[in-house]
PDB file of N, CA and C in Angstrom:
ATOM      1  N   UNK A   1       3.983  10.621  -8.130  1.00  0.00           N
ATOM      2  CA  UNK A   1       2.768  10.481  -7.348  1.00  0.00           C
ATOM      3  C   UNK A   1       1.621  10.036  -8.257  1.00  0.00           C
ATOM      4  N   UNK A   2       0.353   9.343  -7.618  1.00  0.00           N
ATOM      5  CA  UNK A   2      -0.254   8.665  -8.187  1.00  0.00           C
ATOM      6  C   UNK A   2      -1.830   9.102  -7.668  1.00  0.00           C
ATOM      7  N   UNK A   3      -2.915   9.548  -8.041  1.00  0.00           N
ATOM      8  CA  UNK A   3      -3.193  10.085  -7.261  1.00  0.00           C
ATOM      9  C   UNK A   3      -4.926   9.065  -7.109  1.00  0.00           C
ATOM     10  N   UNK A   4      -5.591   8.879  -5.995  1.00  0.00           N
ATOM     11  CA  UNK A   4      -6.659   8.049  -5.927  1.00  0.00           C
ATOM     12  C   UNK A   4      -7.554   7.487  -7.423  1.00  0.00           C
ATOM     13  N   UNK A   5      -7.614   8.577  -8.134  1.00  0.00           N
ATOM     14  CA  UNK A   5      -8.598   8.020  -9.237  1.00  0.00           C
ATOM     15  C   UNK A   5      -7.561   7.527 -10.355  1.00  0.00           C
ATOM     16  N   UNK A   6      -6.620   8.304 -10.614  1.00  0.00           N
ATOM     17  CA  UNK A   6      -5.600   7.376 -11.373  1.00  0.00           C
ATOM     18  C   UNK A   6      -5.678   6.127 -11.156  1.00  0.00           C
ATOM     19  N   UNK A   7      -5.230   5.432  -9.816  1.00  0.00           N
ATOM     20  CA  UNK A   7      -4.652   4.357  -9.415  1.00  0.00           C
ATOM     21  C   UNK A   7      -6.193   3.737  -9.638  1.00  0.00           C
ATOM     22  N   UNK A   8      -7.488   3.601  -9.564  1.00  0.00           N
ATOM     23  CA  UNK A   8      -8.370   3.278  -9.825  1.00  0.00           C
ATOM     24  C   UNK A   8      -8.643   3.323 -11.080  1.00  0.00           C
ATOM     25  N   UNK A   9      -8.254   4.030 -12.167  1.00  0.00           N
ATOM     26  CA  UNK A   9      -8.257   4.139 -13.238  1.00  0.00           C
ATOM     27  C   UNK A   9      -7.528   2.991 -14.160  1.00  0.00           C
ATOM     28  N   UNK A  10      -6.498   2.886 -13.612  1.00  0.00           N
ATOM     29  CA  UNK A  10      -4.869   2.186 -13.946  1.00  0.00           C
ATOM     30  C   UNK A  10      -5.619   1.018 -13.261  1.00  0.00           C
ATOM     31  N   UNK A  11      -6.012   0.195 -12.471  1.00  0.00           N
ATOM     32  CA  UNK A  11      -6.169  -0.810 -11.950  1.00  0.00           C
ATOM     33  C   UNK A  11      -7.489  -1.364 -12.630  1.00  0.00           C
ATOM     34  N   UNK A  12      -8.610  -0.456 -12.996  1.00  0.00           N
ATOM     35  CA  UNK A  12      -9.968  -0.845 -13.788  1.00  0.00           C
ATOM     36  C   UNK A  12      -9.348  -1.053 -15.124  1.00  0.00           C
ATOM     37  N   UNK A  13      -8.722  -0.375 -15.679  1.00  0.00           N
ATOM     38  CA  UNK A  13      -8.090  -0.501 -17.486  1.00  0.00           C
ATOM     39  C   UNK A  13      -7.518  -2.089 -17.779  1.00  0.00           C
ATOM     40  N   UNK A  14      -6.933  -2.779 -17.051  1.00  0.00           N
ATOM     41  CA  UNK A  14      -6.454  -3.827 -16.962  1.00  0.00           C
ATOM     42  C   UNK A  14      -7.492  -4.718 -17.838  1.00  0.00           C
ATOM     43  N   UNK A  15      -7.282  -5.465 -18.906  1.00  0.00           N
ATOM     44  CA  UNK A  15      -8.446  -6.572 -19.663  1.00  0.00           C
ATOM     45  C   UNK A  15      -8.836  -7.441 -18.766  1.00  0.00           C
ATOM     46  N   UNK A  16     -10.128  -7.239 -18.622  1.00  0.00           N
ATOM     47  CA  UNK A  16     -10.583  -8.187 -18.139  1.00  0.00           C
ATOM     48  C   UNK A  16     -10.560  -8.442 -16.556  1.00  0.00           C
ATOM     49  N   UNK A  17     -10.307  -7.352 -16.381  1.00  0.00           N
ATOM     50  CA  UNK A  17     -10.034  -7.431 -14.577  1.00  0.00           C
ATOM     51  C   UNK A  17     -11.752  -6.402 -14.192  1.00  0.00           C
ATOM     52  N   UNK A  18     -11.856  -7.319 -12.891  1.00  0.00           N
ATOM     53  CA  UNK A  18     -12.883  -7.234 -12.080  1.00  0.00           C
ATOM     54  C   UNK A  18     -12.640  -6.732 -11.251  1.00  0.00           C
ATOM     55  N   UNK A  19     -13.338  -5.810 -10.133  1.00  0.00           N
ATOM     56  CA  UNK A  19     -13.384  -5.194  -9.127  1.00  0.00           C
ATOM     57  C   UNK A  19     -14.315  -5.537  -8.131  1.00  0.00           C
ATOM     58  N   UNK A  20     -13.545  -5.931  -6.989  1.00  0.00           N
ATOM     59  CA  UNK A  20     -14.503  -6.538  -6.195  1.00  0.00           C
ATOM     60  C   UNK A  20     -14.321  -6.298  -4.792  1.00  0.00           C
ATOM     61  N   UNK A  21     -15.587  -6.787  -3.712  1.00  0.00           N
ATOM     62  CA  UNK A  21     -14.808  -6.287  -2.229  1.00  0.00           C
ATOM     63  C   UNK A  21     -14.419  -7.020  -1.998  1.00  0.00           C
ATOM     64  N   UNK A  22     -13.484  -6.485  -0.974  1.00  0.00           N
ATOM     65  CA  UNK A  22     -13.209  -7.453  -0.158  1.00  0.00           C
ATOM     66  C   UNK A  22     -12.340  -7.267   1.227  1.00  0.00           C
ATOM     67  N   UNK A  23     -13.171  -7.997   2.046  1.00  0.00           N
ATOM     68  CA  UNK A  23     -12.839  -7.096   3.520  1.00  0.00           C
ATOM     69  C   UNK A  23     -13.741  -5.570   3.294  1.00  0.00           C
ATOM     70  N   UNK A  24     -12.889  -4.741   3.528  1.00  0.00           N
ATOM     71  CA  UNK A  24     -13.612  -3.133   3.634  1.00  0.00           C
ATOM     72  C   UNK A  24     -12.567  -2.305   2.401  1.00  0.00           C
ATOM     73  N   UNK A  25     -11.929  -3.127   1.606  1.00  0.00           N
ATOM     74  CA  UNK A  25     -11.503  -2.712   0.787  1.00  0.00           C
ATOM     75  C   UNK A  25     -11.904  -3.103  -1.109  1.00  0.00           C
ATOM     76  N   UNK A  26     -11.325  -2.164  -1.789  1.00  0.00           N
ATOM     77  CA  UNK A  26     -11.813  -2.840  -2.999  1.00  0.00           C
ATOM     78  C   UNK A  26     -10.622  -3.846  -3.949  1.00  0.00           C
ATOM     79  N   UNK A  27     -10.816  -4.929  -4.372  1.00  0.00           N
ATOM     80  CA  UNK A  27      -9.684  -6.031  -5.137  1.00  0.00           C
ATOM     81  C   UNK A  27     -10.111  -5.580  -6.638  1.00  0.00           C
ATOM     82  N   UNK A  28      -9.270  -5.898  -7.345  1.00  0.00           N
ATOM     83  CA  UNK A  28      -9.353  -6.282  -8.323  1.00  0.00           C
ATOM     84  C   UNK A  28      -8.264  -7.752  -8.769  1.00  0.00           C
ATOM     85  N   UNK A  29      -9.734  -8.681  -9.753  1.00  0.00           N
ATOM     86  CA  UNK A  29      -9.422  -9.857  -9.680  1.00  0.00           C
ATOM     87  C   UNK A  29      -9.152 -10.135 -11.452  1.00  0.00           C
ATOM     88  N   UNK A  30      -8.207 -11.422 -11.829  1.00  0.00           N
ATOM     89  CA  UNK A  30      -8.523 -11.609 -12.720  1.00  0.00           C
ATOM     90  C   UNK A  30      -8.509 -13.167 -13.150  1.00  0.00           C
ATOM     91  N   UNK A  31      -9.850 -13.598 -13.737  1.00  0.00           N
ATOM     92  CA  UNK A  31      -9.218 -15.124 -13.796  1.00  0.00           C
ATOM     93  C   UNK A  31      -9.968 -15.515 -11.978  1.00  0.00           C
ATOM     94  N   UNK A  32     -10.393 -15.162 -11.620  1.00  0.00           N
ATOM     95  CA  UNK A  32     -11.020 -15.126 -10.023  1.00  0.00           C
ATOM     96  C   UNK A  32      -9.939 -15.138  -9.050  1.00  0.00           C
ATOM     97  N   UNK A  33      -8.533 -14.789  -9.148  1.00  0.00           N
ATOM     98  CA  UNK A  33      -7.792 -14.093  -8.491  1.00  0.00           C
ATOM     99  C   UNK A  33      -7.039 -12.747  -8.518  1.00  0.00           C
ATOM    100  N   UNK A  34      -6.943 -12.639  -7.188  1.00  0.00           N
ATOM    101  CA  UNK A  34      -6.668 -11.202  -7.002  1.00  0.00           C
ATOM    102  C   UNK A  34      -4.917 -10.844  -7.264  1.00  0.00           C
ATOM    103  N   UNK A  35      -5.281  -9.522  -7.894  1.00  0.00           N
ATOM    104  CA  UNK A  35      -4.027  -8.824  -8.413  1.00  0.00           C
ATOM    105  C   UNK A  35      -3.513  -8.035  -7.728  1.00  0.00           C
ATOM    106  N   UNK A  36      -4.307  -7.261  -7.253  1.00  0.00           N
ATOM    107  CA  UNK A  36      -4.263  -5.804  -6.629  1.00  0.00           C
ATOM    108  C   UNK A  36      -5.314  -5.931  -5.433  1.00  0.00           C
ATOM    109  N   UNK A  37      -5.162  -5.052  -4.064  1.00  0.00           N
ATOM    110  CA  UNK A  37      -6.448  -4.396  -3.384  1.00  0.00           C
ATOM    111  C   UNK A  37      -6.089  -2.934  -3.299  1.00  0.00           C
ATOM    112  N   UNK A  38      -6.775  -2.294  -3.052  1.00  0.00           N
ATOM    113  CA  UNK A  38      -6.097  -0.674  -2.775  1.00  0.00           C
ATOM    114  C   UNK A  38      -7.003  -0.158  -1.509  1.00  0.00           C
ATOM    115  N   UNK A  39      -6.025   0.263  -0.749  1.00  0.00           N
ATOM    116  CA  UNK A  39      -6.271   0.608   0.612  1.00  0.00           C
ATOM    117  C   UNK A  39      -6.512   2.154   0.295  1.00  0.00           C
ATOM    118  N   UNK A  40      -7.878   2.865  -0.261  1.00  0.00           N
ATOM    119  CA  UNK A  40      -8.420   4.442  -0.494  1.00  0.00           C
ATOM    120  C   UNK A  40      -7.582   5.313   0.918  1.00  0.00           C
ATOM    121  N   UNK A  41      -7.946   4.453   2.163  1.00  0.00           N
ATOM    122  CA  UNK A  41      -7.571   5.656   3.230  1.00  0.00           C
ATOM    123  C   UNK A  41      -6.021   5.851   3.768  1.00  0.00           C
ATOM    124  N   UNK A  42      -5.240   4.808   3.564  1.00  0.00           N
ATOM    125  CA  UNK A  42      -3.695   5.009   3.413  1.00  0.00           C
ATOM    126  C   UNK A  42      -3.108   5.260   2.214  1.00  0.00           C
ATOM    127  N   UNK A  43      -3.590   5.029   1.133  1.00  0.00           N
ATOM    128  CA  UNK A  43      -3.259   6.192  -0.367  1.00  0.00           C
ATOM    129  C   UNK A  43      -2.347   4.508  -0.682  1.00  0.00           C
ATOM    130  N   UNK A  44      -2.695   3.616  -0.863  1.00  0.00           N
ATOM    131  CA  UNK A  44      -1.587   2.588  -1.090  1.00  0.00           C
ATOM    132  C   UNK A  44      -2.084   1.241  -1.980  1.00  0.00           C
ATOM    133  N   UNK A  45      -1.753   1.101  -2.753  1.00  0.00           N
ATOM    134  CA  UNK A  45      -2.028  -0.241  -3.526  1.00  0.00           C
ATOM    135  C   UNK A  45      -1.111  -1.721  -3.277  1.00  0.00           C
ATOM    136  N   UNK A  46      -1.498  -2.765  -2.770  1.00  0.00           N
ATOM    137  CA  UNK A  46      -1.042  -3.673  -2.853  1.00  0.00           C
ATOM    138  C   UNK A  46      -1.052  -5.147  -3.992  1.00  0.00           C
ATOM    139  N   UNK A  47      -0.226  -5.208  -4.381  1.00  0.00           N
ATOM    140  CA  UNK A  47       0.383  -6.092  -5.291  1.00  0.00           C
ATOM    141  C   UNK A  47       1.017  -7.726  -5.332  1.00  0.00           C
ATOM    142  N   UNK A  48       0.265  -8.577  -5.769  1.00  0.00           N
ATOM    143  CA  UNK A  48       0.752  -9.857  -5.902  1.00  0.00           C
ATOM    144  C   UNK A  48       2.202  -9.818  -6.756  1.00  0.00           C
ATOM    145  N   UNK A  49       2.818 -10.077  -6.350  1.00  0.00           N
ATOM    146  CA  UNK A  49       4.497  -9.869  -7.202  1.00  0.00           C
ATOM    147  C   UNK A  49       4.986 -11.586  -6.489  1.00  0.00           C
ATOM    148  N   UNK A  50       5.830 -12.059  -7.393  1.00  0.00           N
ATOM    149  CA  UNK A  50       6.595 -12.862  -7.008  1.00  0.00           C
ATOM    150  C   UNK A  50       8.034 -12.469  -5.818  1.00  0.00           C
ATOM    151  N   UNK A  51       7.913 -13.298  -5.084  1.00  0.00           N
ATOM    152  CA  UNK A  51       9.559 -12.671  -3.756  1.00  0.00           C
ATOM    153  C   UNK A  51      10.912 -11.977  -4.643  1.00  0.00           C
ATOM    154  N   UNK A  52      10.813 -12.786  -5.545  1.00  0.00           N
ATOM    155  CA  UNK A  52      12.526 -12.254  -6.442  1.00  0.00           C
ATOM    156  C   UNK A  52      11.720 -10.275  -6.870  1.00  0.00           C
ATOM    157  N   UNK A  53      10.490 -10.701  -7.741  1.00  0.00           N
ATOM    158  CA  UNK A  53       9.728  -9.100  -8.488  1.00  0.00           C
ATOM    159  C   UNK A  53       9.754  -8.405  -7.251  1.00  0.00           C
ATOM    160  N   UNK A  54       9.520  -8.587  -5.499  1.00  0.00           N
ATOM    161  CA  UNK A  54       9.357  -7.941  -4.566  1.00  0.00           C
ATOM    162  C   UNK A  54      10.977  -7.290  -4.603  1.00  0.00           C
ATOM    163  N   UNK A  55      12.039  -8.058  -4.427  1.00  0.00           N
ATOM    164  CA  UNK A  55      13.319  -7.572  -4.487  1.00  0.00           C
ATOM    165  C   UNK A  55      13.704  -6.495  -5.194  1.00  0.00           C
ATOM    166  N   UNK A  56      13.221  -6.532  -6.348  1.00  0.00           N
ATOM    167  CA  UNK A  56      14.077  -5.782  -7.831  1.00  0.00           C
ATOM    168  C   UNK A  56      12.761  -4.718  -6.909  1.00  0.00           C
ATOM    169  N   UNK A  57      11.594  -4.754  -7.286  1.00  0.00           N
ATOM    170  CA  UNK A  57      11.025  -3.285  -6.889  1.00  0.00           C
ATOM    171  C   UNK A  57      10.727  -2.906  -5.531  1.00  0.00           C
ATOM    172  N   UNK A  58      11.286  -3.444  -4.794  1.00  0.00           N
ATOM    173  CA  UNK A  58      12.174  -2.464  -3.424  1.00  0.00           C
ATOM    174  C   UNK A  58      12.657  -1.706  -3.466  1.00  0.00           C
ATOM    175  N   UNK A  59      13.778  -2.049  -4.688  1.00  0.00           N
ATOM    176  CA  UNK A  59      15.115  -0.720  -4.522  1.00  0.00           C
ATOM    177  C   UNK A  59      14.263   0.356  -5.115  1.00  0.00           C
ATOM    178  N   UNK A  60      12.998   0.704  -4.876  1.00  0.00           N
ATOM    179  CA  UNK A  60      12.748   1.760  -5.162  1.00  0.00           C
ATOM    180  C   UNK A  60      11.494   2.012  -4.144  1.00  0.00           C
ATOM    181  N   UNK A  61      11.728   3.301  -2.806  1.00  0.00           N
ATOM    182  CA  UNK A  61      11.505   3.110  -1.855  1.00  0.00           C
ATOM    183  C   UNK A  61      10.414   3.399  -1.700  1.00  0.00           C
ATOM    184  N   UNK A  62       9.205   3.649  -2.945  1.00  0.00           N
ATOM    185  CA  UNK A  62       7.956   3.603  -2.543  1.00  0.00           C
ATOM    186  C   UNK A  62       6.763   2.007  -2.260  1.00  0.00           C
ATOM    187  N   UNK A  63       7.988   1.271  -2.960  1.00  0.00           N
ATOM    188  CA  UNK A  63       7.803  -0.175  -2.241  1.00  0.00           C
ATOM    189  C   UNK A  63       8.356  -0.741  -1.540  1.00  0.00           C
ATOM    190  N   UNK A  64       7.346  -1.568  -0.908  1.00  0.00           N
ATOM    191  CA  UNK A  64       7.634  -2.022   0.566  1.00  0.00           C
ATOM    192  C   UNK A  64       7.276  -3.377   0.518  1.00  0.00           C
ATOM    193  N   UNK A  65       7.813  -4.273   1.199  1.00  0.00           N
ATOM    194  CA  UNK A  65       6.262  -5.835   1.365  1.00  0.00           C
ATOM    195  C   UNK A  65       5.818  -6.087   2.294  1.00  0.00           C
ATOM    196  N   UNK A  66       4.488  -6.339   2.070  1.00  0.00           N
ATOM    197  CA  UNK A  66       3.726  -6.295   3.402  1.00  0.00           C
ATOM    198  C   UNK A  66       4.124  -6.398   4.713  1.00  0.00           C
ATOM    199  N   UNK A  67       4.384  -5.998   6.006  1.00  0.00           N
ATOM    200  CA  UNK A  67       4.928  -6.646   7.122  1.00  0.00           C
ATOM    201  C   UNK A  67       4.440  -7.556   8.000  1.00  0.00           C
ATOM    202  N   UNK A  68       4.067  -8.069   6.998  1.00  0.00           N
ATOM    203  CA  UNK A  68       3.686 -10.180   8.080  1.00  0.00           C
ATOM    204  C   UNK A  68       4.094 -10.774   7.297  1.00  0.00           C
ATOM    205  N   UNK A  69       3.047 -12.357   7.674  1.00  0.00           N
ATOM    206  CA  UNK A  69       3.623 -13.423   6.998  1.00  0.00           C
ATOM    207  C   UNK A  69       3.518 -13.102   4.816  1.00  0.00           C
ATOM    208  N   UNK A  70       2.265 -12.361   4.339  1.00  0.00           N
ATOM    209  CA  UNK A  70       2.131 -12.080   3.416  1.00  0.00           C
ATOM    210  C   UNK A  70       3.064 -11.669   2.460  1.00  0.00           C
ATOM    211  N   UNK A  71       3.803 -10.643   3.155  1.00  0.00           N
ATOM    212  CA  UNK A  71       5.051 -10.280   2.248  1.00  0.00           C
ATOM    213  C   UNK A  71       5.695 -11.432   2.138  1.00  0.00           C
ATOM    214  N   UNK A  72       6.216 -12.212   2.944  1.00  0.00           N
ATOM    215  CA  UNK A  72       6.953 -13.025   1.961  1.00  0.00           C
ATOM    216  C   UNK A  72       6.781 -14.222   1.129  1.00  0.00           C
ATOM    217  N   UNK A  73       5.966 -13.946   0.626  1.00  0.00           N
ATOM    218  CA  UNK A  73       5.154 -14.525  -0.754  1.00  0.00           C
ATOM    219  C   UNK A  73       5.054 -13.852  -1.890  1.00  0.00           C
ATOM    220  N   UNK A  74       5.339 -12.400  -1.539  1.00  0.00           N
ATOM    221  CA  UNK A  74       5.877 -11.173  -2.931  1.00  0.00           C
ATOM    222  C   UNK A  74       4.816 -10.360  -2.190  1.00  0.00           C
ATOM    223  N   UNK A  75       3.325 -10.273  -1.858  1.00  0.00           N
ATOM    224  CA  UNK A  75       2.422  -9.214  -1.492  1.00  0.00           C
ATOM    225  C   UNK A  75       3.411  -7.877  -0.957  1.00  0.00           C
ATOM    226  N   UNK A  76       3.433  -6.733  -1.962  1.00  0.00           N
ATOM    227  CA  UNK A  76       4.385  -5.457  -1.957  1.00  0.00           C
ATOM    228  C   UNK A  76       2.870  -4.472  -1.493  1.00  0.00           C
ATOM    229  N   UNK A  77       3.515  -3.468  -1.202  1.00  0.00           N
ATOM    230  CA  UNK A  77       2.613  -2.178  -1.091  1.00  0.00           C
ATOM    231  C   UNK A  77       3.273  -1.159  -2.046  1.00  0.00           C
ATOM    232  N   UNK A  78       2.322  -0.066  -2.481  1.00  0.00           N
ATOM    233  CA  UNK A  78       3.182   0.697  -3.112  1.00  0.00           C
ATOM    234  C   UNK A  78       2.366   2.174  -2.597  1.00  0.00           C
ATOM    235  N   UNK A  79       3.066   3.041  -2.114  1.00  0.00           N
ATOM    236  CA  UNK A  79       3.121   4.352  -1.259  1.00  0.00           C
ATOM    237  C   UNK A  79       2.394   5.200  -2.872  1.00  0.00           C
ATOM    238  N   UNK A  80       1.342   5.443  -2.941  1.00  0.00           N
ATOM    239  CA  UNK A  80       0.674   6.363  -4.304  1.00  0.00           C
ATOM    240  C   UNK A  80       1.086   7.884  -4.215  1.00  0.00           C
ATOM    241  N   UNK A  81       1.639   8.244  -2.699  1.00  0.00           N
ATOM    242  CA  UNK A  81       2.099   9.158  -2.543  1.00  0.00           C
ATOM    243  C   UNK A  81       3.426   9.323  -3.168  1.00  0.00           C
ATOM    244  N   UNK A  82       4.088   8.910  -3.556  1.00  0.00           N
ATOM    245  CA  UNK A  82       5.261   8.559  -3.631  1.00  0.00           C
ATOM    246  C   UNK A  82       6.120   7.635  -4.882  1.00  0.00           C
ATOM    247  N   UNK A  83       5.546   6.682  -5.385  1.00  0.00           N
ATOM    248  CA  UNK A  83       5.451   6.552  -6.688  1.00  0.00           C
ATOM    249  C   UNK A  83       5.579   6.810  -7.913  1.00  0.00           C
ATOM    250  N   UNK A  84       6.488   7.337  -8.976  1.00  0.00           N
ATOM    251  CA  UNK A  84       5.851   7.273  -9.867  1.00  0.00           C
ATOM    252  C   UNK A  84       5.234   6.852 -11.255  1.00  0.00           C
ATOM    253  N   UNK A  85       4.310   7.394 -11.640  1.00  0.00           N
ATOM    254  CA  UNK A  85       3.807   7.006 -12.456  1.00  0.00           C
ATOM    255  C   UNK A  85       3.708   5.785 -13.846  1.00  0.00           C
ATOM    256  N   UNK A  86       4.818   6.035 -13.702  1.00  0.00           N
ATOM    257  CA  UNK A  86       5.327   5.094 -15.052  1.00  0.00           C
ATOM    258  C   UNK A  86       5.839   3.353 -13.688  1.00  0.00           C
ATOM    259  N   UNK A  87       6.143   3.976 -12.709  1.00  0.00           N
ATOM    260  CA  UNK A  87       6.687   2.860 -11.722  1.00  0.00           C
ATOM    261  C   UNK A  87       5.302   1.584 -11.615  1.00  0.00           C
ATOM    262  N   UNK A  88       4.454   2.873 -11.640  1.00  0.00           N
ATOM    263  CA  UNK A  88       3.331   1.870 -10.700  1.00  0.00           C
ATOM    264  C   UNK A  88       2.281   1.297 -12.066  1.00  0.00           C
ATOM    265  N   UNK A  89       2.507   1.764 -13.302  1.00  0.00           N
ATOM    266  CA  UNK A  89       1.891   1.486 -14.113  1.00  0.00           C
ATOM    267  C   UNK A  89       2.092  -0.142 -14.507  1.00  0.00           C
ATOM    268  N   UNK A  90       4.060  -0.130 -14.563  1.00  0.00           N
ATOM    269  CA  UNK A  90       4.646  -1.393 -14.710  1.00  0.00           C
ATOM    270  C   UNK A  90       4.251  -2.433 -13.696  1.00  0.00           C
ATOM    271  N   UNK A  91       4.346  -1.878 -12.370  1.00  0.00           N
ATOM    272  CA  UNK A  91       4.429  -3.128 -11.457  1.00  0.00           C
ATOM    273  C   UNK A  91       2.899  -3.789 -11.309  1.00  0.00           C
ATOM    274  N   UNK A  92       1.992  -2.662 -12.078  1.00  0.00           N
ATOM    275  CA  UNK A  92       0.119  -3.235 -12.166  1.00  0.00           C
ATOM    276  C   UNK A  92       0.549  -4.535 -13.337  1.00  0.00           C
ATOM    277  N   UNK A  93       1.007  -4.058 -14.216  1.00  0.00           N
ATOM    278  CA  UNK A  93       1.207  -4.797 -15.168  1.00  0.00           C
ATOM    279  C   UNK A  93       1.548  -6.477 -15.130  1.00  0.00           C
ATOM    280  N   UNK A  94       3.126  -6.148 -14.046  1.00  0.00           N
ATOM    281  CA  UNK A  94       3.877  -7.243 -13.676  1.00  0.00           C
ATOM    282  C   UNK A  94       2.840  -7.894 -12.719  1.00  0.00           C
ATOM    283  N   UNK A  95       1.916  -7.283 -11.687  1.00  0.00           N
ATOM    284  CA  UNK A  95       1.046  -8.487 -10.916  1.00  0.00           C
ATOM    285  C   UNK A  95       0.186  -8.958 -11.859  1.00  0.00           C
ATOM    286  N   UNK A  96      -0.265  -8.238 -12.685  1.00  0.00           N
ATOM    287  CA  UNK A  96      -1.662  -8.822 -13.248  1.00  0.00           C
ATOM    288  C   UNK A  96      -1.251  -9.329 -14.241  1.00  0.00           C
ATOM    289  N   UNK A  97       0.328 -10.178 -14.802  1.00  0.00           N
ATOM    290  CA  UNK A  97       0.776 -10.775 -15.949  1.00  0.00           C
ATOM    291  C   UNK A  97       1.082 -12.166 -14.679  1.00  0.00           C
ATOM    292  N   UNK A  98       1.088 -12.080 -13.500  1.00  0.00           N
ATOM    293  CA  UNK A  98       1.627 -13.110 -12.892  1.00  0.00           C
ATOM    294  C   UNK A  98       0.239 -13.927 -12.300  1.00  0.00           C
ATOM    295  N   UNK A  99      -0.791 -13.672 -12.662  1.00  0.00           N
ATOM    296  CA  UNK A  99      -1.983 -14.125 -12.506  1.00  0.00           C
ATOM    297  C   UNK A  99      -2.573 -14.618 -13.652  1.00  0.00           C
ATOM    298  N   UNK A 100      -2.113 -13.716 -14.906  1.00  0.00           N
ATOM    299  CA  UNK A 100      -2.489 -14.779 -16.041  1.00  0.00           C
ATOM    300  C   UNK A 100      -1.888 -16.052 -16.922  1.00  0.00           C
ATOM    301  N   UNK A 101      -0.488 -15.950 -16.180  1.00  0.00           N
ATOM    302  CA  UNK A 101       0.342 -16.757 -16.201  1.00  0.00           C
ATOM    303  C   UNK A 101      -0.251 -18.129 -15.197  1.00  0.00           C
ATOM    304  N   UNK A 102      -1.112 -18.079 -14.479  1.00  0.00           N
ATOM    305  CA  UNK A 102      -1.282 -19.542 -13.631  1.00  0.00           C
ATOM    306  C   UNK A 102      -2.577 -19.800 -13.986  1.00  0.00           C
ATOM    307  N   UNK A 103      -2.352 -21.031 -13.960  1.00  0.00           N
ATOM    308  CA  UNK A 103      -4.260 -21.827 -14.488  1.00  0.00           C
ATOM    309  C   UNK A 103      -5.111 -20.663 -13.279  1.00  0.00           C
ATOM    310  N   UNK A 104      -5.982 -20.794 -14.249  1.00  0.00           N
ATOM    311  CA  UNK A 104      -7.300 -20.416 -13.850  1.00  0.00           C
ATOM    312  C   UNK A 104      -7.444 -20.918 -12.985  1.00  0.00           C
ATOM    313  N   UNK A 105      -8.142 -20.284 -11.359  1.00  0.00           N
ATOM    314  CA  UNK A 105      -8.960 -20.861 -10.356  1.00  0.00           C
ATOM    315  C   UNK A 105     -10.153 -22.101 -10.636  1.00  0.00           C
ATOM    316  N   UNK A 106     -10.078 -22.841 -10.138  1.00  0.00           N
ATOM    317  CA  UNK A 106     -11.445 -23.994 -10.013  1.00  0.00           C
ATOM    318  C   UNK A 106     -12.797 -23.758  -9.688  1.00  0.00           C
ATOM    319  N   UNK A 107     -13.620 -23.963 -10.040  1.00  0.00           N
ATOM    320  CA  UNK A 107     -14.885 -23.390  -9.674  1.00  0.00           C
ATOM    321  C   UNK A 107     -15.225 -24.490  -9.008  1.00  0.00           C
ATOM    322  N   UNK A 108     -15.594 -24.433  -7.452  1.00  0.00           N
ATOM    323  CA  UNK A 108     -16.585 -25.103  -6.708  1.00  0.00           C
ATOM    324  C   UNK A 108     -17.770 -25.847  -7.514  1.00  0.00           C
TER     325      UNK A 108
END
């Protein structure tokens, strides 16, 4: 289990990552894209993962991928209830290595 300020903790620690709104929730961005949002009132963090990274961390049932069109693009959820620790540390890792892996956003 993972518990609200952790997962805010673990998601701010990231180099160089920004926190930002968006919608009624809070993102964190890096590079001016988003890695993570975390949904405070369902206890759940969602994750940019590639479809294959969505696969491998399925088999572990506190992830899920989104249920629309989003998930299948990799967007996972991960249950903070449920989680743990060392799980969700990696898979912050694995989104926010798959964002610094692609050119930088364009600035208008």
């Amino acid at each position: 289990m993972v518990d609200l300020e952790q997962a805010h903790e673990i998601l701010s620690s990231m180099p160089n990552a920004v926190e930002v709104p968006h919608f009624d929730k809070p993102a964190y961005k890096i590079n001016g894209k988003i890695f993570a949002t975390f949904n405070i009132e369902n206890k759940w963090v969602t994750l940019k993962l590639t479809p294959e990274q969505q696969v491998i961390y399925c088999e572990d049932t506190s992830f899920y991928p989104v249920p629309n069109k989003w998930g299948v693009y990799g967007w996972t959820h991960v249950d903070l209830n449920r989680v743990k620790k060392s799980a969700f540390i990696e898979a912050i890792e694995t989104a926010y290595n798959n964002i610094i892996a692609e050119k930088p956003k364009r600035k208008r």
